[in-house]
N, C-alpha and C. Protein backbone atom coordinates (compact mmCIF):
# COMPACT_ATOMS: atom_id res chain seq x y z
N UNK A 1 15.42 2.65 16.15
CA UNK A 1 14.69 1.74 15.29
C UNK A 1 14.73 2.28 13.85
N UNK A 2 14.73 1.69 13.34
CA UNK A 2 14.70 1.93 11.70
C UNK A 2 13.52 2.13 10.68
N UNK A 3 13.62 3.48 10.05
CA UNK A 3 12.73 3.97 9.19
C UNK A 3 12.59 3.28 8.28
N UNK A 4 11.40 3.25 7.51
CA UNK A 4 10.91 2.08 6.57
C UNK A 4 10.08 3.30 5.40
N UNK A 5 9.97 3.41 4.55
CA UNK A 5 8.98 4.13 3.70
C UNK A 5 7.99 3.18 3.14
N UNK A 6 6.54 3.61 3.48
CA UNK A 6 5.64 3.49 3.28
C UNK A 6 5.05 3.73 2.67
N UNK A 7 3.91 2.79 1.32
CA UNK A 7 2.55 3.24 1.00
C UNK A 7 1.23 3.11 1.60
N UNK A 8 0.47 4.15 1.62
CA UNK A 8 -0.99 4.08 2.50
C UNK A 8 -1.33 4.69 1.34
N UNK A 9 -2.68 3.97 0.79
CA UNK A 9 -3.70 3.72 0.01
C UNK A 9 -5.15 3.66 1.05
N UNK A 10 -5.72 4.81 0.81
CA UNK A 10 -7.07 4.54 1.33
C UNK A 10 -8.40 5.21 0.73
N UNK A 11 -9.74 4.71 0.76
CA UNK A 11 -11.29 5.44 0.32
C UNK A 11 -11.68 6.13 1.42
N UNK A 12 -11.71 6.97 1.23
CA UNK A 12 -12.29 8.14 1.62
C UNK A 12 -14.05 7.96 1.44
N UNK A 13 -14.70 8.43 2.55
CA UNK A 13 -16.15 8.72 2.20
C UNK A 13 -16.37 10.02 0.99
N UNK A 14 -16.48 9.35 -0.11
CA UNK A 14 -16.77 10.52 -1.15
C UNK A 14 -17.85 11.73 -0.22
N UNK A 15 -18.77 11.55 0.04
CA UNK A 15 -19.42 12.23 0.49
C UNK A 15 -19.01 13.45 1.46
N UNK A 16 -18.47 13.57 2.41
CA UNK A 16 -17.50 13.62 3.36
C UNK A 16 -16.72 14.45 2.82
N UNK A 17 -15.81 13.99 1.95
CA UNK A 17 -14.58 14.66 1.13
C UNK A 17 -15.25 15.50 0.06
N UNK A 18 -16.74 15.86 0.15
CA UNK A 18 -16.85 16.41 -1.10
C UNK A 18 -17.31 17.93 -0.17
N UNK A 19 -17.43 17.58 0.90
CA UNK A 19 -17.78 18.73 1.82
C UNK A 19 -17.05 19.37 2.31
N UNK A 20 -15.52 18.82 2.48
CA UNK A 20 -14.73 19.53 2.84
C UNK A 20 -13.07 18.56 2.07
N UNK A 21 -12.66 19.15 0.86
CA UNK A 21 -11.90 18.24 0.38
C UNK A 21 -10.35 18.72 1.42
N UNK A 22 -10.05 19.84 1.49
CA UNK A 22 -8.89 20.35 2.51
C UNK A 22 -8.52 19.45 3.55
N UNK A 23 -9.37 19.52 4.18
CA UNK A 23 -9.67 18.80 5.64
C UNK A 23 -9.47 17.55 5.70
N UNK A 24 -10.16 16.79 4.70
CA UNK A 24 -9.96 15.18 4.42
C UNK A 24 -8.95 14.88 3.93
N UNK A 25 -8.24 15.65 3.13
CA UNK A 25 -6.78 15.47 2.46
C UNK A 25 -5.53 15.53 3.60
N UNK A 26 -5.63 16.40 4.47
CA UNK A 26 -4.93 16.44 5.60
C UNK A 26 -5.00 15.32 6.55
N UNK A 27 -5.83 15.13 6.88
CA UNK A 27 -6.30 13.49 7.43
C UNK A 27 -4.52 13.33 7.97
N UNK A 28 -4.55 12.70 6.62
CA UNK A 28 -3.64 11.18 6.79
C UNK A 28 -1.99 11.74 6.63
N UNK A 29 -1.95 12.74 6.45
CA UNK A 29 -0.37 13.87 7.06
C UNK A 29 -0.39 14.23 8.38
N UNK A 30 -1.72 14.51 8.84
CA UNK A 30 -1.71 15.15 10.20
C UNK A 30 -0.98 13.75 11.26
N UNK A 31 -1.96 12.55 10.83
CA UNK A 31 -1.61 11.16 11.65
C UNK A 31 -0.05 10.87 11.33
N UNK A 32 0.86 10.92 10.12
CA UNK A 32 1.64 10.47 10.01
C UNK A 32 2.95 11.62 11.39
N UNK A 33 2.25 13.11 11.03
CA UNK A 33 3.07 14.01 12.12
C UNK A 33 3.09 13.56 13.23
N UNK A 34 2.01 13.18 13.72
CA UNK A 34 2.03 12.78 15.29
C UNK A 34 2.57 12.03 15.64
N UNK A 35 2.19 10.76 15.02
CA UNK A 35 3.74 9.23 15.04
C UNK A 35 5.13 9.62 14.91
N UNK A 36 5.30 11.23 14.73
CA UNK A 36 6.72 11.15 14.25
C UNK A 36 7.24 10.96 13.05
N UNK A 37 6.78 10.56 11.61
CA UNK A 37 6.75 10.25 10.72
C UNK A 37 6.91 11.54 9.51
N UNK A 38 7.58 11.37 8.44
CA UNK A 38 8.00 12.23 7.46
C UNK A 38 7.16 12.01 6.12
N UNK A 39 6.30 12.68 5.60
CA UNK A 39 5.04 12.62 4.36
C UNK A 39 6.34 13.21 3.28
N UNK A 40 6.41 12.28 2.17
CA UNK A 40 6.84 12.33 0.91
C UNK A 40 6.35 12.97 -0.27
N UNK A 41 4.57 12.18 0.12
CA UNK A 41 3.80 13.07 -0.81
C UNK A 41 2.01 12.12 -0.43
N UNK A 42 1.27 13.16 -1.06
CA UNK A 42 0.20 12.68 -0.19
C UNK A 42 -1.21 13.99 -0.92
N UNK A 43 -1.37 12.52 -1.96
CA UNK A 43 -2.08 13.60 -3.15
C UNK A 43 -3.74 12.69 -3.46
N UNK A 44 -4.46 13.39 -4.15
CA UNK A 44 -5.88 12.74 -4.20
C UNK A 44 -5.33 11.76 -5.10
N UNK A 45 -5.82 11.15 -5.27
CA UNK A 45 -5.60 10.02 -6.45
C UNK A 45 -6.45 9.37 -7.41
N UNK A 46 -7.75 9.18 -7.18
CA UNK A 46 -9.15 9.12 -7.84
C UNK A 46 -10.20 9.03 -7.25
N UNK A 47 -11.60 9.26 -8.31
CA UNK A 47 -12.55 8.94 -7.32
C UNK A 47 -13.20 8.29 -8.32
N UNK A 48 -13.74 7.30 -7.93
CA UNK A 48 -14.42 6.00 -8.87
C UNK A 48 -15.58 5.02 -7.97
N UNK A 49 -16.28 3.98 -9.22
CA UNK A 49 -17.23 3.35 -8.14
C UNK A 49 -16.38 2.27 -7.97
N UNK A 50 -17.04 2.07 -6.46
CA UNK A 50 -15.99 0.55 -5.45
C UNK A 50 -17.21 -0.80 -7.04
N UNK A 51 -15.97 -1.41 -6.59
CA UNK A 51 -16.41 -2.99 -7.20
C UNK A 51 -17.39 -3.79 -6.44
N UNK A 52 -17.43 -3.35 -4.80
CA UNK A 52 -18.60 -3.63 -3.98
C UNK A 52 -19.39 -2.51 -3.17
N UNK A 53 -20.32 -2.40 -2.87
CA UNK A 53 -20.46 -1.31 -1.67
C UNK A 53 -19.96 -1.77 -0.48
N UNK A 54 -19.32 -0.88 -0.11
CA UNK A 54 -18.95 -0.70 0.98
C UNK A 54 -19.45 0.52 2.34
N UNK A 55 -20.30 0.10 3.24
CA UNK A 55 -20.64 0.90 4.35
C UNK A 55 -21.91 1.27 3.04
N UNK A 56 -22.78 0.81 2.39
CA UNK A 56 -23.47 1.70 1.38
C UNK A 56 -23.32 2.53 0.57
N UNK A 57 -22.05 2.74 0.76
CA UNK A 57 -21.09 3.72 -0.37
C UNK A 57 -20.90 3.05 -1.62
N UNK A 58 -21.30 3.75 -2.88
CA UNK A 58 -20.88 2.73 -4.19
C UNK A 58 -19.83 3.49 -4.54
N UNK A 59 -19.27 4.80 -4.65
CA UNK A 59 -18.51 4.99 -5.02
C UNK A 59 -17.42 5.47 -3.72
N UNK A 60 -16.13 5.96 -4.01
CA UNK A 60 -14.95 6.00 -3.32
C UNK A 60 -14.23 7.38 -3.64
N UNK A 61 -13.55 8.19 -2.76
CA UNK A 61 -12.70 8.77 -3.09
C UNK A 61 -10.95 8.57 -2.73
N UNK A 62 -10.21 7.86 -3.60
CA UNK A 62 -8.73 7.02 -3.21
C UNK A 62 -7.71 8.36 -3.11
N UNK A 63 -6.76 8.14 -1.86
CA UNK A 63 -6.18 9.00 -1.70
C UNK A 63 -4.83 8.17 -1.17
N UNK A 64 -3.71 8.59 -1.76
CA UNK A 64 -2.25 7.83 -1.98
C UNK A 64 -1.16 8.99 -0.89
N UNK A 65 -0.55 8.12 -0.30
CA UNK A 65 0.57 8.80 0.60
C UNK A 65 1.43 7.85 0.81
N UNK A 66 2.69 8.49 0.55
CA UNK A 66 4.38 7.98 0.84
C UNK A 66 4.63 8.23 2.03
N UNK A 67 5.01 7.65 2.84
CA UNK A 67 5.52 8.33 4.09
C UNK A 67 6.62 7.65 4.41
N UNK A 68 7.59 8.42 5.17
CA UNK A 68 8.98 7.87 5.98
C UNK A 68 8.10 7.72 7.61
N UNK A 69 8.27 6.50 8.13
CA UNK A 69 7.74 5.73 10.04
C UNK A 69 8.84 4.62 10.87
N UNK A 70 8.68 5.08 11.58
CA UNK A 70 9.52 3.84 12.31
C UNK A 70 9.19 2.89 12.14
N UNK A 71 9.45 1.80 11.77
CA UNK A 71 8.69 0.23 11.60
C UNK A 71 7.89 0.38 13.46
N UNK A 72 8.22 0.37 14.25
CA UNK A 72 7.56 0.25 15.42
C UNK A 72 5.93 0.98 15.63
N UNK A 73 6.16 1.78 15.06
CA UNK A 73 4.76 2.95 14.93
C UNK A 73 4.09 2.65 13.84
N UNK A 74 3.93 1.33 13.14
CA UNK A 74 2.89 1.45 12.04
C UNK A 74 2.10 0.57 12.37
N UNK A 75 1.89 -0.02 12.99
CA UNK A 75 0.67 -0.98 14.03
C UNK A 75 -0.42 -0.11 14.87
N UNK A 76 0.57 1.42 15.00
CA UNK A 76 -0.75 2.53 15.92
C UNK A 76 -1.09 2.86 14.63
N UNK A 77 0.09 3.33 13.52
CA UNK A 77 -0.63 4.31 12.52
C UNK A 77 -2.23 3.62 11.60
N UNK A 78 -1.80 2.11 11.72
CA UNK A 78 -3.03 1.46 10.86
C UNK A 78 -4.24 1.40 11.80
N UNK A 79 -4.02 1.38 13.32
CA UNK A 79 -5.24 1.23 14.16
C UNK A 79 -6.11 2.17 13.50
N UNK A 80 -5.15 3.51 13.84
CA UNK A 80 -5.77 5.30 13.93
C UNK A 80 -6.75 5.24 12.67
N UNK A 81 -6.03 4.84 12.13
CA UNK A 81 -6.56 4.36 10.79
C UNK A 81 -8.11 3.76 10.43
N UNK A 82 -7.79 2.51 11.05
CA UNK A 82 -9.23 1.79 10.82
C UNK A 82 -10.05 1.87 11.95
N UNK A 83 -10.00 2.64 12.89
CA UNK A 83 -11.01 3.15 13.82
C UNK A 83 -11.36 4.97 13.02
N UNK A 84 -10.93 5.40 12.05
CA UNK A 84 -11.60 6.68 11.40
C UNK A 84 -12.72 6.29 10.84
N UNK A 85 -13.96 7.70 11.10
CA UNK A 85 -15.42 7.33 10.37
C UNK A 85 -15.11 7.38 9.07
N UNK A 86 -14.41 8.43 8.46
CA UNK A 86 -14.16 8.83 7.48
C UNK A 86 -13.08 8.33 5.98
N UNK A 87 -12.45 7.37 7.04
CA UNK A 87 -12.11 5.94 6.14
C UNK A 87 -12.62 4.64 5.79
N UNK A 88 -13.08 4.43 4.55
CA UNK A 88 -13.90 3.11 4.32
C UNK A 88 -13.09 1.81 4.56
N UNK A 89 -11.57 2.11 3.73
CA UNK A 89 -10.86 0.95 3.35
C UNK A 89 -9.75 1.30 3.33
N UNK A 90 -8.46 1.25 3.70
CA UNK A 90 -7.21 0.94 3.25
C UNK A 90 -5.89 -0.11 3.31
N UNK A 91 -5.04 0.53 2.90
CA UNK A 91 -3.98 -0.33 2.82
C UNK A 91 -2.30 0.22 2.86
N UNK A 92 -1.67 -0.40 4.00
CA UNK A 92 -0.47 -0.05 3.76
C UNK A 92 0.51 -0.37 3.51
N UNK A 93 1.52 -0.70 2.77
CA UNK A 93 2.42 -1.12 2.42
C UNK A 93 3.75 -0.84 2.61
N UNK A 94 5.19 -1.41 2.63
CA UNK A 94 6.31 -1.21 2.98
C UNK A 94 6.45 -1.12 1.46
N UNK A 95 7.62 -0.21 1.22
CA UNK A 95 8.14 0.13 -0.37
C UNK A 95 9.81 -0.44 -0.49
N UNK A 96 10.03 -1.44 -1.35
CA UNK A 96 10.89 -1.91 -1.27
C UNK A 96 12.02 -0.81 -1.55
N UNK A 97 13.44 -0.35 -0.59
CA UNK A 97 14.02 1.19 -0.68
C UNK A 97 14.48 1.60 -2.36
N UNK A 98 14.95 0.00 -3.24
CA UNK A 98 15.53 0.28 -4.90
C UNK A 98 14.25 1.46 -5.35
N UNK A 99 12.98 1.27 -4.88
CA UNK A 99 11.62 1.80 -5.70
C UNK A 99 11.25 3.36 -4.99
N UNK A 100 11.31 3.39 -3.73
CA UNK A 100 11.01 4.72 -3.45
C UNK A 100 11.21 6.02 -4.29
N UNK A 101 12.57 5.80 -4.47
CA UNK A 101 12.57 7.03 -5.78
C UNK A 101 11.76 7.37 -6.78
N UNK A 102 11.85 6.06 -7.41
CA UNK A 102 10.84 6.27 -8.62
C UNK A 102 9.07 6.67 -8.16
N UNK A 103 8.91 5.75 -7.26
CA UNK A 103 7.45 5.95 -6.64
C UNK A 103 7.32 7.23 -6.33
N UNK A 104 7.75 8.25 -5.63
CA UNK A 104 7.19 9.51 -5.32
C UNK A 104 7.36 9.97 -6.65
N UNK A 105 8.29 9.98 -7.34
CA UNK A 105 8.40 10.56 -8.27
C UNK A 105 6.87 11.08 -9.29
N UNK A 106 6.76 9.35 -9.56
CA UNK A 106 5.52 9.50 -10.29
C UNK A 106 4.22 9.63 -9.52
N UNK A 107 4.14 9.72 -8.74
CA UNK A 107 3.25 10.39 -7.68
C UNK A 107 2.84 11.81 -7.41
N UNK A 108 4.29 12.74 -7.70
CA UNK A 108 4.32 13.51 -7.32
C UNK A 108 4.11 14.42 -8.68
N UNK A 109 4.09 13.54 -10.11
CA UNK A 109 4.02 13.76 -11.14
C UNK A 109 4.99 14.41 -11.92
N UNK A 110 6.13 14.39 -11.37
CA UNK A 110 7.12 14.58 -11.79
C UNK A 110 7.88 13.60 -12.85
N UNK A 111 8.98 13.73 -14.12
CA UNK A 111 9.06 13.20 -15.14
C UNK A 111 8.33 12.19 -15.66
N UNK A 112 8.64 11.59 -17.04
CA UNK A 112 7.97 10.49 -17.02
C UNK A 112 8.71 8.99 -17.29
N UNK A 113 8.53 8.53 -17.29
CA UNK A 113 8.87 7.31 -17.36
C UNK A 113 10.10 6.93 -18.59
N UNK A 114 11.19 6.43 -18.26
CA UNK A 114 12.12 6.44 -19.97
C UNK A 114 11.73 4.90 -20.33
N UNK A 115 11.28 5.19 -22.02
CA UNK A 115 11.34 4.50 -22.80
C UNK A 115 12.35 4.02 -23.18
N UNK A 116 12.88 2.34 -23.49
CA UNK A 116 13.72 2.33 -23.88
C UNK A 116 14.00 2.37 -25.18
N UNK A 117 14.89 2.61 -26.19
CA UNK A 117 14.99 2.82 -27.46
C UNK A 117 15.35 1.12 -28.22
N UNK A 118 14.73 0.97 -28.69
CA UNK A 118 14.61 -0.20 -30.02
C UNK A 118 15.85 -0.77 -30.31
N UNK A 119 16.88 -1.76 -29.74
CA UNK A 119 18.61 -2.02 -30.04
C UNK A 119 18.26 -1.97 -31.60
N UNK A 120 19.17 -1.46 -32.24
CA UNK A 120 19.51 -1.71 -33.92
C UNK A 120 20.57 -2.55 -33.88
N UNK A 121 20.10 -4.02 -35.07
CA UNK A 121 20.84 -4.76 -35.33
C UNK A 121 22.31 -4.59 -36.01
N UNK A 122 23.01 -5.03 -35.63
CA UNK A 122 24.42 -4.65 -36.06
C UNK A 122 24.33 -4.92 -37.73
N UNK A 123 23.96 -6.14 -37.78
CA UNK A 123 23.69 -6.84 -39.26
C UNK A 123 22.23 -7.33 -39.17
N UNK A 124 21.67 -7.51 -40.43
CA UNK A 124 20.64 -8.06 -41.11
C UNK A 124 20.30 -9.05 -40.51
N UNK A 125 19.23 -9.44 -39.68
CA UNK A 125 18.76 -11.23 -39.05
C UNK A 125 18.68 -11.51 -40.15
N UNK A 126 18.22 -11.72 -41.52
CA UNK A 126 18.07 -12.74 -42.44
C UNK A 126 18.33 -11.85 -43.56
N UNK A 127 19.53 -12.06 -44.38
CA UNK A 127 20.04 -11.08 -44.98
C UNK A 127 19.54 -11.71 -46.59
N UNK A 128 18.88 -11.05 -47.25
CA UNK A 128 18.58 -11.61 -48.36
C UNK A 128 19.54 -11.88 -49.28
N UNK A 129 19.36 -13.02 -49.99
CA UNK A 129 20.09 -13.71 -51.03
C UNK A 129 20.83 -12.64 -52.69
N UNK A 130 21.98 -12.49 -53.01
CA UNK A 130 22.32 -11.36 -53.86
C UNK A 130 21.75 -12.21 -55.04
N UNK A 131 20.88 -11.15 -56.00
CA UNK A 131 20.23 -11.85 -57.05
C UNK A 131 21.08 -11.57 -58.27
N UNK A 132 21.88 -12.05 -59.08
CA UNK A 132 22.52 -11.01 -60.26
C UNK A 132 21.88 -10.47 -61.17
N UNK A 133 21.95 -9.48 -62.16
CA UNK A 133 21.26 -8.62 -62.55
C UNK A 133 20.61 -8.88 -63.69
N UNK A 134 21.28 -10.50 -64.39
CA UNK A 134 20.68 -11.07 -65.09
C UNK A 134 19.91 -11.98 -64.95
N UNK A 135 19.32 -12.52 -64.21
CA UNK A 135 18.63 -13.46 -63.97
C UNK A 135 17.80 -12.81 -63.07
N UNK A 136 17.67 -11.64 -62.95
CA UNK A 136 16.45 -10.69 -62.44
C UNK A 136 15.17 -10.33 -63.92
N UNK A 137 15.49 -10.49 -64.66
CA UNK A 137 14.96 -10.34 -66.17
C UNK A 137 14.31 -11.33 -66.43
């Protein structure tokens, strides 16, 4: 069956994660090992207040992971998932393969992003009119 790379986006019980941040960070690498699955990268990502409470929680701690899964095994990996106490909310996503690169990349905080540089016009868009030097006076 064929590997798919994945984003999993999930809140963490701030509370929880503030007691043991190691432990909670591992979480969601440990689940991807067991499925068989290959972690790309799998880093805190913020902690902010939710837009609703959730479980009575106003705020969140968001934690981002890439992973390589069999498309067949991500129906257990999201169960495992939303049966954890210690997950409020997430989300997982398939990464379209053109983007993976770039995605861990900046994830992983590695380079930054290229700007592109400004084309210079070959010629003048509106090239002003030659005035002669007498009728400048």
């Amino acid at each position: 069956m064929a590997q798919n790379v994945y984003e999993c986006m999930v809140i963490l019980d701030p509370n929880k994660y503030a007691q043991d941040p190691s432990g909670m960070g591992s979480q969601i690498p440990k689940l991807i090992d067991r499925f068989g699955g290959e972690v790309l990268v799998s880093r805190l990502w913020n902690e902010q207040k939710l837009a609703y409470p959730i479980d009575g929680h106003r705020k969140g701690t968001y934690w981002l992971t890439y992973f390589r899964l069999e498309a067949g095994k991500l129906t257990e990996f999201n169960r495992e998932i939303s049966i954890n106490e210690t997950i409020l909310r997430s989300l997982t996503l398939k990464v379209e393969p053109r983007l993976v690169e770039a995605l861990v990349a900046h994830a992983k905080g590695e380079g930054k992003p290229k700007t592109a540089e400004p084309e210079q016009p070959s010629r003048p868009m509106h090239p002003l009119p030659e005035v002669p030097a007498e009728a400048a006076n």
